[in-house]
PDB file of N, CA and C in Angstrom:
ATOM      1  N   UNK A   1     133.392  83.108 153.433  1.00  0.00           N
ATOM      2  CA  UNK A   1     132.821  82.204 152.481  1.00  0.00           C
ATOM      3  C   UNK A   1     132.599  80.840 153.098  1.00  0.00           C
ATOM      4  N   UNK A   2     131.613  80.744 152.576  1.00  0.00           N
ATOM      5  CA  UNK A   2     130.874  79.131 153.569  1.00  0.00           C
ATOM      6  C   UNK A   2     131.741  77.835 152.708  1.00  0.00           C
ATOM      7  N   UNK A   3     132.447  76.664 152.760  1.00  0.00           N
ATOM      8  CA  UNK A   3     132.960  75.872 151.947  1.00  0.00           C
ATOM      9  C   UNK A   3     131.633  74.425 152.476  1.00  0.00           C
ATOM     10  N   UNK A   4     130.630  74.505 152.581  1.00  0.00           N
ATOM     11  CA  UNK A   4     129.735  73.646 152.946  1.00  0.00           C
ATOM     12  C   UNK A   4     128.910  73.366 151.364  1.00  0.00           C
ATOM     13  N   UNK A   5     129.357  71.843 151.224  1.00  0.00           N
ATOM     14  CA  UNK A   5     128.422  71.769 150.168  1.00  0.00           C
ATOM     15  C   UNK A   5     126.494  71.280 150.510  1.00  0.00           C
ATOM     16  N   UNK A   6     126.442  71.539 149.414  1.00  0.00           N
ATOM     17  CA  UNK A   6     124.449  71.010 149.896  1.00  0.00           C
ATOM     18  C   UNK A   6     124.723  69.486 149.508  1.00  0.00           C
ATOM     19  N   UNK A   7     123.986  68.721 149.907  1.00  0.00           N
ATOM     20  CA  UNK A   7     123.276  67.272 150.124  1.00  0.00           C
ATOM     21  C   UNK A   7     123.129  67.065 148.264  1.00  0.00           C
ATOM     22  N   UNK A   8     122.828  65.980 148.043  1.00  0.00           N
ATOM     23  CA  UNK A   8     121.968  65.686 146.686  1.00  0.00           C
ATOM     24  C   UNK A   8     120.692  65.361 147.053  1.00  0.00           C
ATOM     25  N   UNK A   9     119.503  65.894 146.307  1.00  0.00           N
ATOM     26  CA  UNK A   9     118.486  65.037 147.114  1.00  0.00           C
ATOM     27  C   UNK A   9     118.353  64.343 146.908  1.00  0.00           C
ATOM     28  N   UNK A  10     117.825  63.513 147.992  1.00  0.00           N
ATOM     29  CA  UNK A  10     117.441  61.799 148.112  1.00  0.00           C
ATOM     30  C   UNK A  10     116.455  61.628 147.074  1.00  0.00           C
ATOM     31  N   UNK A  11     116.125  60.477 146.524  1.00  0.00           N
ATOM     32  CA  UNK A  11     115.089  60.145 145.755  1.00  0.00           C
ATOM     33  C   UNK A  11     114.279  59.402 146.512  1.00  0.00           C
ATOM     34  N   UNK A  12     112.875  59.442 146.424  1.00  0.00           N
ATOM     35  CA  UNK A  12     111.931  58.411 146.766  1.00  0.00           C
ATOM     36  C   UNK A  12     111.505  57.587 146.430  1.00  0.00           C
ATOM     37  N   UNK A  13     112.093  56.457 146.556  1.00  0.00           N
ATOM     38  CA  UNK A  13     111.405  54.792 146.315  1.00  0.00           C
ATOM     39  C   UNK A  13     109.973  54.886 146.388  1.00  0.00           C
ATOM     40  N   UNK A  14     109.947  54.200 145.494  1.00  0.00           N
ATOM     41  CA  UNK A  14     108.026  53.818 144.747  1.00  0.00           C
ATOM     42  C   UNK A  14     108.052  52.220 144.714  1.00  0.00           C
ATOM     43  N   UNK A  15     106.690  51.662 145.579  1.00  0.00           N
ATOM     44  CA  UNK A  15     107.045  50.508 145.605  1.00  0.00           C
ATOM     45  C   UNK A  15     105.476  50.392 144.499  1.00  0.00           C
ATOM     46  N   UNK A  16     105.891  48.615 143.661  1.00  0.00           N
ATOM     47  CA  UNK A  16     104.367  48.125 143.304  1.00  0.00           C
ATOM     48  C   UNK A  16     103.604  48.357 143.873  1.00  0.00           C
ATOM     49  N   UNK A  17     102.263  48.042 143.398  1.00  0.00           N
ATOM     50  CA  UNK A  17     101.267  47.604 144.054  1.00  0.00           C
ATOM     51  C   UNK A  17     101.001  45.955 144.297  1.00  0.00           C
ATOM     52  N   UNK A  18     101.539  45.060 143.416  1.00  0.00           N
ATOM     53  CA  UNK A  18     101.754  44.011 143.760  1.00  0.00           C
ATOM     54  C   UNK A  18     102.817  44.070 144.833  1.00  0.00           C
ATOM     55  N   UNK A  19     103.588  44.946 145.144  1.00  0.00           N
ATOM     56  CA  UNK A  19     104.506  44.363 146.495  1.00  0.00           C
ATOM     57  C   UNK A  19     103.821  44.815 147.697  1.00  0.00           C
ATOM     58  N   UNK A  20     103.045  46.108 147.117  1.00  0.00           N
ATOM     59  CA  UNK A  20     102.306  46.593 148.991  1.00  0.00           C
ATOM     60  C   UNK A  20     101.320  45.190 148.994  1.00  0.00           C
ATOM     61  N   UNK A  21     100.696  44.962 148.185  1.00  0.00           N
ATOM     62  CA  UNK A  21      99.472  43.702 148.555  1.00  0.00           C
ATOM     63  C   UNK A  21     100.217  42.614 148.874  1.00  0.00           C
ATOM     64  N   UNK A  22     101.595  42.456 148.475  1.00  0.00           N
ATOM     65  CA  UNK A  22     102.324  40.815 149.135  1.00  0.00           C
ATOM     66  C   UNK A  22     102.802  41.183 150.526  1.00  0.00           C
ATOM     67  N   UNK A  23     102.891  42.539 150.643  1.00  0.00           N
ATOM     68  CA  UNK A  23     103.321  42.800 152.209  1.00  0.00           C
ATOM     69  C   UNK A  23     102.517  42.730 153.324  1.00  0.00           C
ATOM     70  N   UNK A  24     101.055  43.522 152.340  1.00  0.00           N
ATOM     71  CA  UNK A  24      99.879  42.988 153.764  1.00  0.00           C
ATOM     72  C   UNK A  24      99.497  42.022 153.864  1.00  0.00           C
ATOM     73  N   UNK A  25      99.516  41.403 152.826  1.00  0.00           N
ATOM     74  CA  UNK A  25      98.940  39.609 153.063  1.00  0.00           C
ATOM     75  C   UNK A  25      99.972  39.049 153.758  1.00  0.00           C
ATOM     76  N   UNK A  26     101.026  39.078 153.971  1.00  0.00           N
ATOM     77  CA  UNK A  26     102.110  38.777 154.523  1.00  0.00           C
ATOM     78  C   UNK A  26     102.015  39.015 155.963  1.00  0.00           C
ATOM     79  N   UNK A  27     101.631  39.756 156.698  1.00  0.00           N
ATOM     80  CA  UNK A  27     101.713  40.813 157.496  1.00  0.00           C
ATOM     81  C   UNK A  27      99.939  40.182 158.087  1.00  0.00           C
ATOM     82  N   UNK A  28      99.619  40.612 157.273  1.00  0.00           N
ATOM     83  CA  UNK A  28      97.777  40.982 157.857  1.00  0.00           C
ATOM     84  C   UNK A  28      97.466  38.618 157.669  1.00  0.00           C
ATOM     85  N   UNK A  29      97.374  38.183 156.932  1.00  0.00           N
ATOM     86  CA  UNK A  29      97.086  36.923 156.069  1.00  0.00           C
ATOM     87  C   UNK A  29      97.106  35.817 157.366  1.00  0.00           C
ATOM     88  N   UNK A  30      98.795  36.207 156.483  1.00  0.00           N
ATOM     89  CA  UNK A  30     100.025  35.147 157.009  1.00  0.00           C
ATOM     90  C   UNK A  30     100.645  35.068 158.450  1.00  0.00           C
ATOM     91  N   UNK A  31     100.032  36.400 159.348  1.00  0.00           N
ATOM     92  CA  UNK A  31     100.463  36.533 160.260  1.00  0.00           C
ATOM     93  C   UNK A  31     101.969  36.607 160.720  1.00  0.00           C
ATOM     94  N   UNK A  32     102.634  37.263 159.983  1.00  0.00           N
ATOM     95  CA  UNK A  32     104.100  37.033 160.579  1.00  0.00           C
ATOM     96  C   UNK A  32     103.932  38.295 160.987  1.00  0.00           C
ATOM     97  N   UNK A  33     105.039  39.167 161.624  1.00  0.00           N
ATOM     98  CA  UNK A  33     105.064  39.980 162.432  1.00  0.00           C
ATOM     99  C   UNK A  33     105.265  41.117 161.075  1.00  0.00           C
ATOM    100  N   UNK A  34     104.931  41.891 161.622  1.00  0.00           N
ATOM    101  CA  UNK A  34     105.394  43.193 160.815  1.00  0.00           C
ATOM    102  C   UNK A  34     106.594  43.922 160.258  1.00  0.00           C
ATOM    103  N   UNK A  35     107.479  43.570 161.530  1.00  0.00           N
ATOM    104  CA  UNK A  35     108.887  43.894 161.765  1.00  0.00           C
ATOM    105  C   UNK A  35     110.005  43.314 160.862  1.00  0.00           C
ATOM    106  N   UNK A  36     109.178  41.600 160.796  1.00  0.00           N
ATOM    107  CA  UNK A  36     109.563  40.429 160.186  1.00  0.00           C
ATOM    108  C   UNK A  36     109.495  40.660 158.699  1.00  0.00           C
ATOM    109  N   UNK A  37     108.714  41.158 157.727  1.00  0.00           N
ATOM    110  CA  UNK A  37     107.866  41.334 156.753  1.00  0.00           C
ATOM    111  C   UNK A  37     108.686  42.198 156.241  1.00  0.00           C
ATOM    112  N   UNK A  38     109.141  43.527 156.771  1.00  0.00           N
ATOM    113  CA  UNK A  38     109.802  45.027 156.468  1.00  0.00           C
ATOM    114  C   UNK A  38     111.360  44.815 156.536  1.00  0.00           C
ATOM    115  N   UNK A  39     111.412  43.567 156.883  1.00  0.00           N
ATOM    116  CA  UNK A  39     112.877  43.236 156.799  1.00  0.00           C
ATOM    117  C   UNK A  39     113.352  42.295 155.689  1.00  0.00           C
ATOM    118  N   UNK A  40     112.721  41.468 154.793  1.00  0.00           N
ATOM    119  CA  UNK A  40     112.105  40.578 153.739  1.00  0.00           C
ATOM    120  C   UNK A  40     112.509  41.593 153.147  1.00  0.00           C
ATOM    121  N   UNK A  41     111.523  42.352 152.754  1.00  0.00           N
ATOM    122  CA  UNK A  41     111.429  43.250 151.402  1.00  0.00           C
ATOM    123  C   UNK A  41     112.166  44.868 151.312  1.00  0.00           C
ATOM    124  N   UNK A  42     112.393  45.442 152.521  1.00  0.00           N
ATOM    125  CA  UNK A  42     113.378  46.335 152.698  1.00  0.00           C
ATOM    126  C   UNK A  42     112.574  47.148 152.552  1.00  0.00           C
ATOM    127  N   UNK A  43     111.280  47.436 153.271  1.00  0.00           N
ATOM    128  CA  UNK A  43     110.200  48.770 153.234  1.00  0.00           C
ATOM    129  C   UNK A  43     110.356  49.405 154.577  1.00  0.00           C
ATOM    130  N   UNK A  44     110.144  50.009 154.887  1.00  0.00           N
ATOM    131  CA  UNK A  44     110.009  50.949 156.090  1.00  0.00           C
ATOM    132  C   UNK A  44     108.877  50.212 156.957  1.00  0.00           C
ATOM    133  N   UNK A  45     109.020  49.887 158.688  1.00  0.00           N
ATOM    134  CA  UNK A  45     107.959  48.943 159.039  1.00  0.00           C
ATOM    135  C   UNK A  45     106.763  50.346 159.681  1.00  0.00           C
ATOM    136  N   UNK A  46     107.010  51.601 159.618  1.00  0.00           N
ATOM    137  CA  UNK A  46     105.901  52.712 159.797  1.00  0.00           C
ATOM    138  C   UNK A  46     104.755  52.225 158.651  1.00  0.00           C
ATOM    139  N   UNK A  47     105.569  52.381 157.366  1.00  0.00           N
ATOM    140  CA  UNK A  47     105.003  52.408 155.885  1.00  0.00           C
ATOM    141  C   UNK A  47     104.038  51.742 155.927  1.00  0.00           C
ATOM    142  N   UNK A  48     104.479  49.668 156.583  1.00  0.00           N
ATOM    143  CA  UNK A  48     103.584  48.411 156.160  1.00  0.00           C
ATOM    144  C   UNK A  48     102.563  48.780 157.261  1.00  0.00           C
ATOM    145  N   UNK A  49     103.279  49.627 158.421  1.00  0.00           N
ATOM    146  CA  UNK A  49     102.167  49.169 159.740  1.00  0.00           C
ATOM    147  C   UNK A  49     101.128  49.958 159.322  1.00  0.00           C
ATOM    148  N   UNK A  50     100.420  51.151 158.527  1.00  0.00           N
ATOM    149  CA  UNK A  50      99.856  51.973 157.789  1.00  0.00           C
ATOM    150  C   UNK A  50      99.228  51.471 157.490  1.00  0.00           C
ATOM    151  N   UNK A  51      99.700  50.292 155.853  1.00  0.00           N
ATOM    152  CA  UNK A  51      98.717  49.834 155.150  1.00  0.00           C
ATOM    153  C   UNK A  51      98.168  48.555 155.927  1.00  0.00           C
ATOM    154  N   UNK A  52      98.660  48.214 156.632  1.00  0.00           N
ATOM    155  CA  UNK A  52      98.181  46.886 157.351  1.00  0.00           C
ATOM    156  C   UNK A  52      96.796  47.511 158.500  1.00  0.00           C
ATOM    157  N   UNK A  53      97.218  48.470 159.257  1.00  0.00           N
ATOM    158  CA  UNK A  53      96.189  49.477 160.197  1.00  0.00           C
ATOM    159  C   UNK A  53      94.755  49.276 158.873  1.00  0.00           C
ATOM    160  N   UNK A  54      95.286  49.816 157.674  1.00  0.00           N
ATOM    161  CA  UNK A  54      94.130  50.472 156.582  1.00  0.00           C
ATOM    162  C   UNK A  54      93.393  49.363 156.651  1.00  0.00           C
ATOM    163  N   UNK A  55      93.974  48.075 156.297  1.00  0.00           N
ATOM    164  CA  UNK A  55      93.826  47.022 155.556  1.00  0.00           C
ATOM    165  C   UNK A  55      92.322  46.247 156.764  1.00  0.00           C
ATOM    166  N   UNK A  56      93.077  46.412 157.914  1.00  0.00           N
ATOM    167  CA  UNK A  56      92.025  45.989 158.931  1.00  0.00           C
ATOM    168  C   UNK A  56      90.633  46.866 158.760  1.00  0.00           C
ATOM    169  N   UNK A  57      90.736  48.399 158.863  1.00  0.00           N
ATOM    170  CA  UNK A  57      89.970  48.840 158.768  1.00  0.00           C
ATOM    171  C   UNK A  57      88.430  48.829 157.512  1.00  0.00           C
ATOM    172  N   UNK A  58      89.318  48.632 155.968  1.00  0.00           N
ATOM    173  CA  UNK A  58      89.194  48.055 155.054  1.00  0.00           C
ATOM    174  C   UNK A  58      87.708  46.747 155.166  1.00  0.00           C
ATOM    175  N   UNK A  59      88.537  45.782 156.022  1.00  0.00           N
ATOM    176  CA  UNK A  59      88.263  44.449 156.012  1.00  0.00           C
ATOM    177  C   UNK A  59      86.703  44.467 157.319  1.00  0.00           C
ATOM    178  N   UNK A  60      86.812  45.950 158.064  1.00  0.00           N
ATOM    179  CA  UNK A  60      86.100  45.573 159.033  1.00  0.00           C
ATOM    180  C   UNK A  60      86.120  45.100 160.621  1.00  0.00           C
ATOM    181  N   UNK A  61      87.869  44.790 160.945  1.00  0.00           N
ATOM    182  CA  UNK A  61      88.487  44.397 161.793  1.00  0.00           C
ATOM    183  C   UNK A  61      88.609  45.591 162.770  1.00  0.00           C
ATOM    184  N   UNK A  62      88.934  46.721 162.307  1.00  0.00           N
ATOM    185  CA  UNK A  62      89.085  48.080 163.290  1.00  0.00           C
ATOM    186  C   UNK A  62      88.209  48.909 162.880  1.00  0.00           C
ATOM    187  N   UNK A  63      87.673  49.366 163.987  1.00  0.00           N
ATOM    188  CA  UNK A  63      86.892  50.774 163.305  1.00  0.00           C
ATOM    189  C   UNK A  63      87.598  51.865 162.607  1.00  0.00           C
ATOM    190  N   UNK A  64      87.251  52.547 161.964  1.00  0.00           N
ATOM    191  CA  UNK A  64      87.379  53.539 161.139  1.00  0.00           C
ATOM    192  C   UNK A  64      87.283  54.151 159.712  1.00  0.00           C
ATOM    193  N   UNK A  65      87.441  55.149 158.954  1.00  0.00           N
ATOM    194  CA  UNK A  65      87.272  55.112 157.565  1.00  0.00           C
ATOM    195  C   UNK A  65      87.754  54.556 156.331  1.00  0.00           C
ATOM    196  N   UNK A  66      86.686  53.931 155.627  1.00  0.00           N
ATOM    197  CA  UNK A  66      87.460  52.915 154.627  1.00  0.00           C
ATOM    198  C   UNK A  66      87.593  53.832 153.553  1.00  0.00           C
ATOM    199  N   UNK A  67      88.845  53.191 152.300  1.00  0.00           N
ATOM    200  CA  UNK A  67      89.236  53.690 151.477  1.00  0.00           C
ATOM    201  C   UNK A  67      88.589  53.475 149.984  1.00  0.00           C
TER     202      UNK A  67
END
């Protein structure tokens, strides 16, 4: 008999949309670092570097497909 219990699952944090837009303006705007930004608000800095990548693309700054 196995005495191993299972995990609980984790839940997934849902952030605003007013906080993703204060993070890229933050980030993309304001120029602070990214790293800097994800440590402020306690997001994952993969997550911001994403919407910030989008955000350029978005804006015209990087090539690729806008949203």
């Amino acid at each position: 008999m196995s005495t191993m219990q299972q995990q609980p699952a984790r839940t997934r944090r849902s952030f605003t949309d007013g906080l993703k837009r204060d993070a890229v303006t933050m980030a993309f705007d304001e120029g602070q670092r990214i790293v800097d930004v994800t440590r402020q608000l306690w997001v994952g800095d993969g997550t911001l570097g994403n919407r910030v990548r989008q955000e350029r693309v978005n804006r015209g700054v990087r090539a690729g497909w806008t949203i």
